[in-house]
PDB file of N, CA and C in Angstrom:
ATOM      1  N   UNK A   1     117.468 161.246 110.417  1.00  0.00           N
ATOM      2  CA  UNK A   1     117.222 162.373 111.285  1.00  0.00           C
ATOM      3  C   UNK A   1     117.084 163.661 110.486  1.00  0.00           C
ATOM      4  N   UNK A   2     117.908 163.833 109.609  1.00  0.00           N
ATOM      5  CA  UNK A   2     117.975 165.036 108.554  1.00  0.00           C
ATOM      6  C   UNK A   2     116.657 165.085 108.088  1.00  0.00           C
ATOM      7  N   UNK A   3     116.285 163.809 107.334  1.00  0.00           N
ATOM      8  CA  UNK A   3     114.502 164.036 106.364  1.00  0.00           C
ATOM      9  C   UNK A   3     114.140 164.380 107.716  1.00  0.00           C
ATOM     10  N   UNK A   4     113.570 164.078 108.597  1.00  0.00           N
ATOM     11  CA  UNK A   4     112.649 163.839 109.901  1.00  0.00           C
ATOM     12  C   UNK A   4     112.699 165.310 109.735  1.00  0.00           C
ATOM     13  N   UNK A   5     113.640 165.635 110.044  1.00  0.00           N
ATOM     14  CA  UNK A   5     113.737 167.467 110.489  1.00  0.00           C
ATOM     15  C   UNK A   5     113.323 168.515 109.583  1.00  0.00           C
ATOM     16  N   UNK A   6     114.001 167.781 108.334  1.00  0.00           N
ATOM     17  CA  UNK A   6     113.426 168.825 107.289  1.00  0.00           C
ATOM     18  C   UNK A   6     111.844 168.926 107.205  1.00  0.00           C
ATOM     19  N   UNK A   7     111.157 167.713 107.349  1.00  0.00           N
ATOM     20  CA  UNK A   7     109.970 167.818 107.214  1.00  0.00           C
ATOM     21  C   UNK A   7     108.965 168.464 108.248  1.00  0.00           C
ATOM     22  N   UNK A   8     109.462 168.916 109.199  1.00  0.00           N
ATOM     23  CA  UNK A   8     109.132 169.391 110.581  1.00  0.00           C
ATOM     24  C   UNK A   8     109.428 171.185 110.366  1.00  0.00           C
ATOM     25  N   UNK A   9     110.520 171.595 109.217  1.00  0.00           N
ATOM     26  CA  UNK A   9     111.069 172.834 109.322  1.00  0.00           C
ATOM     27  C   UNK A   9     110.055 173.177 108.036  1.00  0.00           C
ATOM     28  N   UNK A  10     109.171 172.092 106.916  1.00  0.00           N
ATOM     29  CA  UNK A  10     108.789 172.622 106.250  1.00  0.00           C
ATOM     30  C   UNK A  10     107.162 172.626 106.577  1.00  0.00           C
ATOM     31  N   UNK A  11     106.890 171.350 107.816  1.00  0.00           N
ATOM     32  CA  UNK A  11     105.192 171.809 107.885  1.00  0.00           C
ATOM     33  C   UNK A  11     105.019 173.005 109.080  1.00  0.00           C
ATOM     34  N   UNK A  12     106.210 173.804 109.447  1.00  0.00           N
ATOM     35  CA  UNK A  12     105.559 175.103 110.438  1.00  0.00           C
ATOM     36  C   UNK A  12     106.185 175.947 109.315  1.00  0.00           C
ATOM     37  N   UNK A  13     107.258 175.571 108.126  1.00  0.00           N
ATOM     38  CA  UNK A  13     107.420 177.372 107.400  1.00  0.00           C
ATOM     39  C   UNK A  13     106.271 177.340 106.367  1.00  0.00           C
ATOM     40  N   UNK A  14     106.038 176.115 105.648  1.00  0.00           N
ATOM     41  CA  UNK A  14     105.300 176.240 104.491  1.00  0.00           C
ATOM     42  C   UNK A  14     104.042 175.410 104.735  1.00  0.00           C
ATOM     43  N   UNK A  15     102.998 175.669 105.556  1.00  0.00           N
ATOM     44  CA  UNK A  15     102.014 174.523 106.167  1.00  0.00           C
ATOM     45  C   UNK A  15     100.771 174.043 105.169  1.00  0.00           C
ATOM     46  N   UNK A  16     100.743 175.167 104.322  1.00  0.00           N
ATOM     47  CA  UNK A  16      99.279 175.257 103.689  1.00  0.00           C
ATOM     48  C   UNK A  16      99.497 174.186 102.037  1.00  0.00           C
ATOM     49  N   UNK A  17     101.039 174.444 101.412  1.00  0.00           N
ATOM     50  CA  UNK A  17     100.648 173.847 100.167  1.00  0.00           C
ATOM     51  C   UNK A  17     100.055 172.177 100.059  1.00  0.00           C
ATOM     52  N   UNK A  18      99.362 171.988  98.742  1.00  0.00           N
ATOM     53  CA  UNK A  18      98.752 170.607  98.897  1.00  0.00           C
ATOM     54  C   UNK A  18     100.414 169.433  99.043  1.00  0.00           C
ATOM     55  N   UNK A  19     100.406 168.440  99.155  1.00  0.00           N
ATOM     56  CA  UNK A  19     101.236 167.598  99.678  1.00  0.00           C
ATOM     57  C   UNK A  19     100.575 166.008  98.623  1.00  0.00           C
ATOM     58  N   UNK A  20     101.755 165.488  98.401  1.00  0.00           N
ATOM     59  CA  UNK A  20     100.903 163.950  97.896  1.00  0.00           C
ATOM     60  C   UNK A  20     100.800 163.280  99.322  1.00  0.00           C
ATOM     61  N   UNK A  21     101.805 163.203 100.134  1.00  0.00           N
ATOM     62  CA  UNK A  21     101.472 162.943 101.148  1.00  0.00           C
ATOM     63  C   UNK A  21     101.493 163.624 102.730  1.00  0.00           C
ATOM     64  N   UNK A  22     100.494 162.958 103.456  1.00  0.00           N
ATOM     65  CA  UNK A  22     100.953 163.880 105.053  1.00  0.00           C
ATOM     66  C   UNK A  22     100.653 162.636 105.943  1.00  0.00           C
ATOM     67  N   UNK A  23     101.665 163.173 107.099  1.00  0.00           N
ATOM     68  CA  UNK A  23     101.929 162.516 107.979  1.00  0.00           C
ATOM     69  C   UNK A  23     101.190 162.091 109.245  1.00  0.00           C
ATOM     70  N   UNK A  24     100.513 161.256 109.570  1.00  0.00           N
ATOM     71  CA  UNK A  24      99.505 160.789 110.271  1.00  0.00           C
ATOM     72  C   UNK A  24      99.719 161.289 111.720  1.00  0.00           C
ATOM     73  N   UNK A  25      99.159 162.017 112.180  1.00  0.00           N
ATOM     74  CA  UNK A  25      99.431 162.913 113.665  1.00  0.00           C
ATOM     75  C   UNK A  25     100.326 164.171 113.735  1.00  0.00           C
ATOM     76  N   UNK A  26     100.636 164.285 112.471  1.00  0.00           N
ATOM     77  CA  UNK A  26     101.508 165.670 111.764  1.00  0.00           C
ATOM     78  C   UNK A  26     102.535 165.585 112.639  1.00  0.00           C
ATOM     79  N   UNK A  27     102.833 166.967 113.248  1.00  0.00           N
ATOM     80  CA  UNK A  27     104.397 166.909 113.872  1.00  0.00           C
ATOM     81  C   UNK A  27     104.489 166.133 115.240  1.00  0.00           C
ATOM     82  N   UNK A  28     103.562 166.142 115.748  1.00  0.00           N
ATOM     83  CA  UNK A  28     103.778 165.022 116.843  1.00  0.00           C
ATOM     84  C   UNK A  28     104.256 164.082 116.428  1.00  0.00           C
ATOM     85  N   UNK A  29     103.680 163.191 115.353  1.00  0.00           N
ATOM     86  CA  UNK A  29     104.062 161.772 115.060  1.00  0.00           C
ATOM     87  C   UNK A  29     105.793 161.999 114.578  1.00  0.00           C
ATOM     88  N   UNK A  30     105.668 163.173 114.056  1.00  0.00           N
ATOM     89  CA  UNK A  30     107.514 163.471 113.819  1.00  0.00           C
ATOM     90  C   UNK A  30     108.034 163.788 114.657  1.00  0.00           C
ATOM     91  N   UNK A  31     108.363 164.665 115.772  1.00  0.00           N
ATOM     92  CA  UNK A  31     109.132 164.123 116.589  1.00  0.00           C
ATOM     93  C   UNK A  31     109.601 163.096 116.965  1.00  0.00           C
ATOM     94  N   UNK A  32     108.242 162.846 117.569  1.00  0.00           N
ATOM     95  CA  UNK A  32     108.456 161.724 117.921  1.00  0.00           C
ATOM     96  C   UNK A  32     109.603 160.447 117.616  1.00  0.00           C
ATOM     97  N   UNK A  33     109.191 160.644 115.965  1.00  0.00           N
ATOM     98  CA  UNK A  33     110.242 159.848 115.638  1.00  0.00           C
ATOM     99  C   UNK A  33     111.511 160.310 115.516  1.00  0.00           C
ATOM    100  N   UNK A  34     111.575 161.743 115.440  1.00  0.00           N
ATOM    101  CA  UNK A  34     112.902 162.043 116.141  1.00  0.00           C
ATOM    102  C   UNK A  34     113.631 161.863 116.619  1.00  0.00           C
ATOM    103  N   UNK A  35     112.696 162.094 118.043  1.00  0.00           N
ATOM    104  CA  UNK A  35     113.773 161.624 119.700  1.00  0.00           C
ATOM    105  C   UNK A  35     113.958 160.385 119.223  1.00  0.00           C
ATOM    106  N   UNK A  36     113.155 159.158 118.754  1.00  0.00           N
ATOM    107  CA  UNK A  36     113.584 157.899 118.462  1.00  0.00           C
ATOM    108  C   UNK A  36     114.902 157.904 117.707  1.00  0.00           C
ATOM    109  N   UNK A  37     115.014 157.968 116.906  1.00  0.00           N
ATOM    110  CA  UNK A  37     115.973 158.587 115.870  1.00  0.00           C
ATOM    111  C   UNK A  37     117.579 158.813 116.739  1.00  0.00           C
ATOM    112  N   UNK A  38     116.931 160.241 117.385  1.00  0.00           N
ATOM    113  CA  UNK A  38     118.722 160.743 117.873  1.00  0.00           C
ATOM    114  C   UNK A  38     118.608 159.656 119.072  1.00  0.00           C
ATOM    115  N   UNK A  39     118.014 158.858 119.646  1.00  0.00           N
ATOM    116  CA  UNK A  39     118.173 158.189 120.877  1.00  0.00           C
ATOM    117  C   UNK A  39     118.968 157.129 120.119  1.00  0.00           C
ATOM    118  N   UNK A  40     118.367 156.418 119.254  1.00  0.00           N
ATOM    119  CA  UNK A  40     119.347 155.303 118.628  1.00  0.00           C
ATOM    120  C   UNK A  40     120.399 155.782 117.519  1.00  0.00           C
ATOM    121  N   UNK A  41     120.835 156.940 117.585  1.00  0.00           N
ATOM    122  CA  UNK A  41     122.095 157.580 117.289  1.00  0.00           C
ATOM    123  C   UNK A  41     123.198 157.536 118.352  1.00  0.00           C
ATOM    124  N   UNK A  42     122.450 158.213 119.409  1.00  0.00           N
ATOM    125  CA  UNK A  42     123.845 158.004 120.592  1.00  0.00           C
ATOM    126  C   UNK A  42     123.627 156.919 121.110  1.00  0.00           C
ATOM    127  N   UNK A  43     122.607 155.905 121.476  1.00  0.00           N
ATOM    128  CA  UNK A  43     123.148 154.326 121.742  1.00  0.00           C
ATOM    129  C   UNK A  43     123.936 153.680 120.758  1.00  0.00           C
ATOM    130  N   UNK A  44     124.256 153.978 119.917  1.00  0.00           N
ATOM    131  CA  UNK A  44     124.907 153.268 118.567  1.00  0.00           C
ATOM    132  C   UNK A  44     126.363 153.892 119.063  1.00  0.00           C
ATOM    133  N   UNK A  45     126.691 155.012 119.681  1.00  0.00           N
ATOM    134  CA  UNK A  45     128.059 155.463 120.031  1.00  0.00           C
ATOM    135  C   UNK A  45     128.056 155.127 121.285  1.00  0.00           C
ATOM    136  N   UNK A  46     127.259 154.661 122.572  1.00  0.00           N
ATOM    137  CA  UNK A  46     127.484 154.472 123.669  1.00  0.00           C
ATOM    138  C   UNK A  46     127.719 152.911 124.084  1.00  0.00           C
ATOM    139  N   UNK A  47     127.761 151.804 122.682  1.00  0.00           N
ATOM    140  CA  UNK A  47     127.825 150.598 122.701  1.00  0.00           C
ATOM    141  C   UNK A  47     128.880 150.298 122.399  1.00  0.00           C
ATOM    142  N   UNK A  48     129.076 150.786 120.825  1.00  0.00           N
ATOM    143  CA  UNK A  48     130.032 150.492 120.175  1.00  0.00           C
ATOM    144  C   UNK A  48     131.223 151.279 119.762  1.00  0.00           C
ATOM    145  N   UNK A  49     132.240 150.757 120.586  1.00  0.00           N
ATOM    146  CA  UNK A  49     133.329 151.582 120.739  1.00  0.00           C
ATOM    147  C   UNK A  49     134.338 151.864 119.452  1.00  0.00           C
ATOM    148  N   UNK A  50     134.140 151.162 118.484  1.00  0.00           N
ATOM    149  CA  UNK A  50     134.600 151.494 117.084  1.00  0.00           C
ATOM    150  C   UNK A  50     133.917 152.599 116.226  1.00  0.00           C
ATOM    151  N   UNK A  51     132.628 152.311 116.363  1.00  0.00           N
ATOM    152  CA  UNK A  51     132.015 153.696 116.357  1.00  0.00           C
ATOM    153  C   UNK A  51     131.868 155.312 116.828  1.00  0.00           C
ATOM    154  N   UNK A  52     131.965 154.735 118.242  1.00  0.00           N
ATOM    155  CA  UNK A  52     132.647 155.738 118.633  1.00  0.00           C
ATOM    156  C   UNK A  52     134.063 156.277 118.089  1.00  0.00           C
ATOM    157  N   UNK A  53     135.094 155.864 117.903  1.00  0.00           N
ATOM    158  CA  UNK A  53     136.090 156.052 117.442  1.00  0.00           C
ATOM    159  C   UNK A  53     136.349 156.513 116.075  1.00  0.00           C
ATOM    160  N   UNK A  54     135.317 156.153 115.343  1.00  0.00           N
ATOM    161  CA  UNK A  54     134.967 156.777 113.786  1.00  0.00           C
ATOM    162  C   UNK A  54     135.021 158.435 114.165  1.00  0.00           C
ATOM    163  N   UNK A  55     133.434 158.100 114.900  1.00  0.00           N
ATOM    164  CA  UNK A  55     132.931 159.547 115.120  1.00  0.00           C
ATOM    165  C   UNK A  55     134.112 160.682 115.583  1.00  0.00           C
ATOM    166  N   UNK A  56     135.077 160.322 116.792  1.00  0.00           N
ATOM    167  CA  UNK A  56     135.895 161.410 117.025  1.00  0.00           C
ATOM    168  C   UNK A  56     136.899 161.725 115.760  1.00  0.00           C
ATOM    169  N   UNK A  57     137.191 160.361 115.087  1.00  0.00           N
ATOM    170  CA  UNK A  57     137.816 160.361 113.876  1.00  0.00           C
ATOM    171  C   UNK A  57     137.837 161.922 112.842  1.00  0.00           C
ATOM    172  N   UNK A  58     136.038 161.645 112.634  1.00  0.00           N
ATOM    173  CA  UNK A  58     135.465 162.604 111.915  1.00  0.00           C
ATOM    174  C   UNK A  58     135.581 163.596 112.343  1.00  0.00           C
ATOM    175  N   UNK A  59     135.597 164.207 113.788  1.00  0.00           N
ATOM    176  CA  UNK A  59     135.034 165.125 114.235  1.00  0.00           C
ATOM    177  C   UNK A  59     136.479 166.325 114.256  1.00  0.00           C
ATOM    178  N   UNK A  60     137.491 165.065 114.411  1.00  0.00           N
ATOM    179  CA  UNK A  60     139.050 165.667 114.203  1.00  0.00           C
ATOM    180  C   UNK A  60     139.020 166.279 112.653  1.00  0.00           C
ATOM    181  N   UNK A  61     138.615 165.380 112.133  1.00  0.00           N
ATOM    182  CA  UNK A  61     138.775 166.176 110.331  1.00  0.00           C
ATOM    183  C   UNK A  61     138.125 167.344 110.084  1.00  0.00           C
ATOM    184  N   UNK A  62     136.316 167.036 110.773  1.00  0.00           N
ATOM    185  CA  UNK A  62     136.081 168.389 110.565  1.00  0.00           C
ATOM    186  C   UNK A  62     136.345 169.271 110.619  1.00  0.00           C
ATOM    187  N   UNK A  63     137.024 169.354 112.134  1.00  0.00           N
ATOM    188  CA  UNK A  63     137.617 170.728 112.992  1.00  0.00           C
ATOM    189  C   UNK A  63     138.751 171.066 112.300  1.00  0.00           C
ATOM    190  N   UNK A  64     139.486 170.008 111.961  1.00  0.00           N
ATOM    191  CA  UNK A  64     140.661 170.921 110.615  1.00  0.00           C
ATOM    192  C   UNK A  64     139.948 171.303 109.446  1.00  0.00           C
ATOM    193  N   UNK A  65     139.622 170.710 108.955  1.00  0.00           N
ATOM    194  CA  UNK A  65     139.009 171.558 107.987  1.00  0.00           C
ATOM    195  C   UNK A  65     137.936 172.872 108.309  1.00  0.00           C
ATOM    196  N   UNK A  66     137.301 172.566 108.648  1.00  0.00           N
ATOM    197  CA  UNK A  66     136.583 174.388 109.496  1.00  0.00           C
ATOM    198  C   UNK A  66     137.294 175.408 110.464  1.00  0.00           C
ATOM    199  N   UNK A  67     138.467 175.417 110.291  1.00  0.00           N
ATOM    200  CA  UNK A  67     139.452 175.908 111.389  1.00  0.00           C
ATOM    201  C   UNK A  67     140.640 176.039 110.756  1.00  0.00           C
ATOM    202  N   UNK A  68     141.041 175.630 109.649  1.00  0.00           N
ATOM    203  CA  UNK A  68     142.620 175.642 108.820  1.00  0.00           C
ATOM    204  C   UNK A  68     142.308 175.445 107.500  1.00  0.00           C
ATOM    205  N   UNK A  69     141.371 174.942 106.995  1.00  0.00           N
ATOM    206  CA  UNK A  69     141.787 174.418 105.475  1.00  0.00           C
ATOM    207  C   UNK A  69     140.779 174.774 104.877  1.00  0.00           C
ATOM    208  N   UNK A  70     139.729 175.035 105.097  1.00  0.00           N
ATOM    209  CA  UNK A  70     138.285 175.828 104.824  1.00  0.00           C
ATOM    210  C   UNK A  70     138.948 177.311 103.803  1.00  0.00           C
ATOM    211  N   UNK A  71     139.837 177.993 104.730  1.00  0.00           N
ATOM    212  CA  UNK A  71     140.238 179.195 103.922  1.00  0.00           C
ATOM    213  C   UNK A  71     141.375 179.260 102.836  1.00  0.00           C
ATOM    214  N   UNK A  72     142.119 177.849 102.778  1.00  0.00           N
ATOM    215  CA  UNK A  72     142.781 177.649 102.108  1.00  0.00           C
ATOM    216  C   UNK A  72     142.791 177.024 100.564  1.00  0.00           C
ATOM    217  N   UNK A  73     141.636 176.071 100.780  1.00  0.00           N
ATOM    218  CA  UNK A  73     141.343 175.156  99.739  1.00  0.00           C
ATOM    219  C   UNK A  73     140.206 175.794  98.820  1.00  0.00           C
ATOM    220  N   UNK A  74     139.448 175.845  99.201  1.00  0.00           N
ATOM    221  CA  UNK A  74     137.806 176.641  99.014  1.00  0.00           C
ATOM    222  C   UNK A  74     138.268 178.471  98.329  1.00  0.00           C
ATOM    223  N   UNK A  75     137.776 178.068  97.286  1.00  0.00           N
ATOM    224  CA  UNK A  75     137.490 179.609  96.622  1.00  0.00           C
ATOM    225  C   UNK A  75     136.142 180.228  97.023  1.00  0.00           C
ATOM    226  N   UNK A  76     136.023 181.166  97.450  1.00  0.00           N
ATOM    227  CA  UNK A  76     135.010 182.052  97.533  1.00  0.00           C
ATOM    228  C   UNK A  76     134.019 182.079  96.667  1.00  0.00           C
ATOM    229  N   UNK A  77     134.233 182.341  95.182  1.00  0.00           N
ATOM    230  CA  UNK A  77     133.407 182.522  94.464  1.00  0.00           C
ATOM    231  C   UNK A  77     134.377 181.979  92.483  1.00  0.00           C
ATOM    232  N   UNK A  78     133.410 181.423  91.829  1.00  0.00           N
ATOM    233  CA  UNK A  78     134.022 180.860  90.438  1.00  0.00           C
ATOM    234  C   UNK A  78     135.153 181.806  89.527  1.00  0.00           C
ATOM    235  N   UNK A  79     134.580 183.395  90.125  1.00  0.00           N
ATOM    236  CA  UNK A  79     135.436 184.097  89.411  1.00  0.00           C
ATOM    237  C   UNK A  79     137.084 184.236  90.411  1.00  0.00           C
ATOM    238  N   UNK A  80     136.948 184.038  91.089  1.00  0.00           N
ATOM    239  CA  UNK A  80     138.351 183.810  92.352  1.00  0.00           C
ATOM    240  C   UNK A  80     139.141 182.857  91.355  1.00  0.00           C
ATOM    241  N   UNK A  81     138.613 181.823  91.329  1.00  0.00           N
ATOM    242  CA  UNK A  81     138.951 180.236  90.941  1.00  0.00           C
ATOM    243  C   UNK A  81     139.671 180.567  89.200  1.00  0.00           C
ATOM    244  N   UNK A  82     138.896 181.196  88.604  1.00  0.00           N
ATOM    245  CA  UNK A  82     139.552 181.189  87.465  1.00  0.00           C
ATOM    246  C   UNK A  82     140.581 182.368  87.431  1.00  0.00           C
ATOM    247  N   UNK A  83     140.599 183.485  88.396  1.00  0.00           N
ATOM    248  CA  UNK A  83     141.509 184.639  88.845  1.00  0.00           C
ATOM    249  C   UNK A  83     143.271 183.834  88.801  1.00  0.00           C
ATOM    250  N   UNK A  84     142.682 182.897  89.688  1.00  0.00           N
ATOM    251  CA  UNK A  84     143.578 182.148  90.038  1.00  0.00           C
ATOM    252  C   UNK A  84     144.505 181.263  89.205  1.00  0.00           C
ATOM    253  N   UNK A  85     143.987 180.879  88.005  1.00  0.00           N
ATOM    254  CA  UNK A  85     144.678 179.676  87.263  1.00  0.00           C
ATOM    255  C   UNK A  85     145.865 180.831  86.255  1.00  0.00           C
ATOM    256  N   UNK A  86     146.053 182.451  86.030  1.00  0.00           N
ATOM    257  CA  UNK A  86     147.170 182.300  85.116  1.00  0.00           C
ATOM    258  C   UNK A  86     148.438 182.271  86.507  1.00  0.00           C
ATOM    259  N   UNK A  87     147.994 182.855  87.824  1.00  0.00           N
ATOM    260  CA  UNK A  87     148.695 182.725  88.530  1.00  0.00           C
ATOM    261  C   UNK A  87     149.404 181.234  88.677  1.00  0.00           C
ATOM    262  N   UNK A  88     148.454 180.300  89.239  1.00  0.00           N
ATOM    263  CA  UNK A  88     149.163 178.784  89.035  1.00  0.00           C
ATOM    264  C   UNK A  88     150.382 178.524  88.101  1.00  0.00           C
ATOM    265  N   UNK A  89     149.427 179.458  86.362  1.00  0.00           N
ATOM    266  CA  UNK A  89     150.481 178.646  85.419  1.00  0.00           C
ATOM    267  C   UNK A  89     151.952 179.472  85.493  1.00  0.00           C
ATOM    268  N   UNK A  90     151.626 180.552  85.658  1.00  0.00           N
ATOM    269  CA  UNK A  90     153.101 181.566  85.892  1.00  0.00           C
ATOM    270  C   UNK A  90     154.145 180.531  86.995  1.00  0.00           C
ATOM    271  N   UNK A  91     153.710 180.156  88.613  1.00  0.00           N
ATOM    272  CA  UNK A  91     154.360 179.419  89.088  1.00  0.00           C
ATOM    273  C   UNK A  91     155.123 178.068  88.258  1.00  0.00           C
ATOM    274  N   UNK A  92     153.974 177.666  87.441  1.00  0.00           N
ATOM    275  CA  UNK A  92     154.949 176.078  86.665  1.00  0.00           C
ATOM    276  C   UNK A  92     156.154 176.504  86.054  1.00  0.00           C
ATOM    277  N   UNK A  93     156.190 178.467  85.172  1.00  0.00           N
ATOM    278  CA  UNK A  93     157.417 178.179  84.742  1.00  0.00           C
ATOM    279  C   UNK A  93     158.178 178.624  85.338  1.00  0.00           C
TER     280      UNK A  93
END
């Protein structure tokens, strides 16, 4: 679904450069396979209930992590990160 899309976000931003290849009915034929795509995404969770159960799995982790641990774990930027390490070593002694 991701390629499908990307290729859909790059023939309306960037339409003109040459290509080795193009897609036979251009974005129609991509959608298309799209909706195919996300349709047998959520039948794959509306069958199978282990799957399903992954998915909320995941969806729990994400939300902690984008909601609690995102600001905790994650440095901003490389110079943060190394800001950070005489502090660390001061804590060891």
């Amino acid at each position: 679904m991701l390629m499908v899309t990307s290729q859909i976000v790059l023939r309306v931003r960037e339409p003109q450069p040459p290509r080795p290849y193009r897609t036979p009915g251009g974005i129609v034929t991509t959608s298309f396979t799209l909706v195919v795509a996300v349709l047998a995404v959520v039948a794959t969770f509306l069958i199978d209930i282990t799957a399903t159960g992954a998915l909320i799995v995941f969806a729990v982790i994400m939300g902690y992590f984008g909601f609690y641990s995102r600001k905790r774990l994650v440095f901003a930027t490389a110079d943060e990160e190394f800001q950070a390490i005489p502090d660390a070593e001061e804590g060891l002694s």
